[in-house]
Protein backbone atom coordinates (compact mmCIF):
# COMPACT_ATOMS: atom_id res chain seq x y z
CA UNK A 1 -45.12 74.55 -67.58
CA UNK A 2 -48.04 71.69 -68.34
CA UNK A 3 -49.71 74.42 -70.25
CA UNK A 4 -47.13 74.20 -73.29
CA UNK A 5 -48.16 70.96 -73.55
CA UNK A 6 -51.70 71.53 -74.67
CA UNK A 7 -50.84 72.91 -77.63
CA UNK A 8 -48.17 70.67 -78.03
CA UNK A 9 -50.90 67.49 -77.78
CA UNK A 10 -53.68 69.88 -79.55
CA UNK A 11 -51.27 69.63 -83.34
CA UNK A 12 -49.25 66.44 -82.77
CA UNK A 13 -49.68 64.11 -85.24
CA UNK A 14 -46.77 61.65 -84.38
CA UNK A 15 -46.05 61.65 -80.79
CA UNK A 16 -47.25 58.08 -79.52
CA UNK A 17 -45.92 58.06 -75.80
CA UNK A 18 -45.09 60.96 -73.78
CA UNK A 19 -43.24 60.23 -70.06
CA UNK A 20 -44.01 63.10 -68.02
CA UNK A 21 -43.29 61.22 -64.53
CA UNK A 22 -41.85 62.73 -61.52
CA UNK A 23 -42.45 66.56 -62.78
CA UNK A 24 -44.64 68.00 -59.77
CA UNK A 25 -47.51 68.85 -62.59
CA UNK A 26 -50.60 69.60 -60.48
CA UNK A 27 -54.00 69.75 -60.84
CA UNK A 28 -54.20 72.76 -63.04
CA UNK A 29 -51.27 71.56 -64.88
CA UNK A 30 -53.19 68.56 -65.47
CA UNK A 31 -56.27 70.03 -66.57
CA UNK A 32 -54.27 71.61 -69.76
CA UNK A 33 -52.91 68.77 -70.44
CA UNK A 34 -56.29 66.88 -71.22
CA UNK A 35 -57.37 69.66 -72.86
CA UNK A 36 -54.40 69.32 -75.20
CA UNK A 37 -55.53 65.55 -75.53
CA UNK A 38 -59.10 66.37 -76.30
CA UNK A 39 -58.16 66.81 -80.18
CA UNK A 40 -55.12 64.80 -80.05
CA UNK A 41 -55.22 60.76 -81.71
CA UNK A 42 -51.74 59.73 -81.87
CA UNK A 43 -50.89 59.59 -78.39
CA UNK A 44 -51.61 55.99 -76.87
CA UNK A 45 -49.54 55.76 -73.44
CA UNK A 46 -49.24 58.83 -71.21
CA UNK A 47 -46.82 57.94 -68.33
CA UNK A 48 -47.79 60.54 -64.94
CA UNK A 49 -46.79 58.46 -62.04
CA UNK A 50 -45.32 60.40 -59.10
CA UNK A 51 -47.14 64.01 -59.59
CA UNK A 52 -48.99 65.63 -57.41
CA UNK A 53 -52.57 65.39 -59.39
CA UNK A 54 -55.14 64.45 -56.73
CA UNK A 55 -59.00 63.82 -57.54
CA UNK A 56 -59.93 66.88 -58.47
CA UNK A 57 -57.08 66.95 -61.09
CA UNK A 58 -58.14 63.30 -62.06
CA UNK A 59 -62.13 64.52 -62.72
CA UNK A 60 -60.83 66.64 -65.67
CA UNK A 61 -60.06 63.24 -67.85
CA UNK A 62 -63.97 62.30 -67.42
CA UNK A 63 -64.28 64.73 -70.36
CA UNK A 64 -62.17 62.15 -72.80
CA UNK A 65 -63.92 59.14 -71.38
């Protein structure tokens, strides 16, 4: 399901916040969804409390950092 989202990020132009809390996304799930955010400058505030992305999920933002 996260992996829609990478494209969605990837040719967003307006979407400033995006809640995505409480959805299960895991690890790979999260990995697509930086991707998507590699190219992306309008989001500012992305919301992923309660998921189940664990430290090797959280390396994958290192690459936006």
């Amino acid at each position: 399901g996260a992996k829609v989202f990478e494209t969605v990020l990837e040719h967003n132009t307006h979407l400033e916040f995006l809640y995505l809390s409480g959805n299960s996304i895991k690890n790979d799930g999260f990995k697509y969804l930086v991707e998507g955010m590699k190219k992306n400058t309008s989001l500012s505030c992305l919301a992923l409390s309660t998921n189940d992305i664990g430290y090797e999920g959280i390396s994958h933002i290192s690459i936006l950092l």
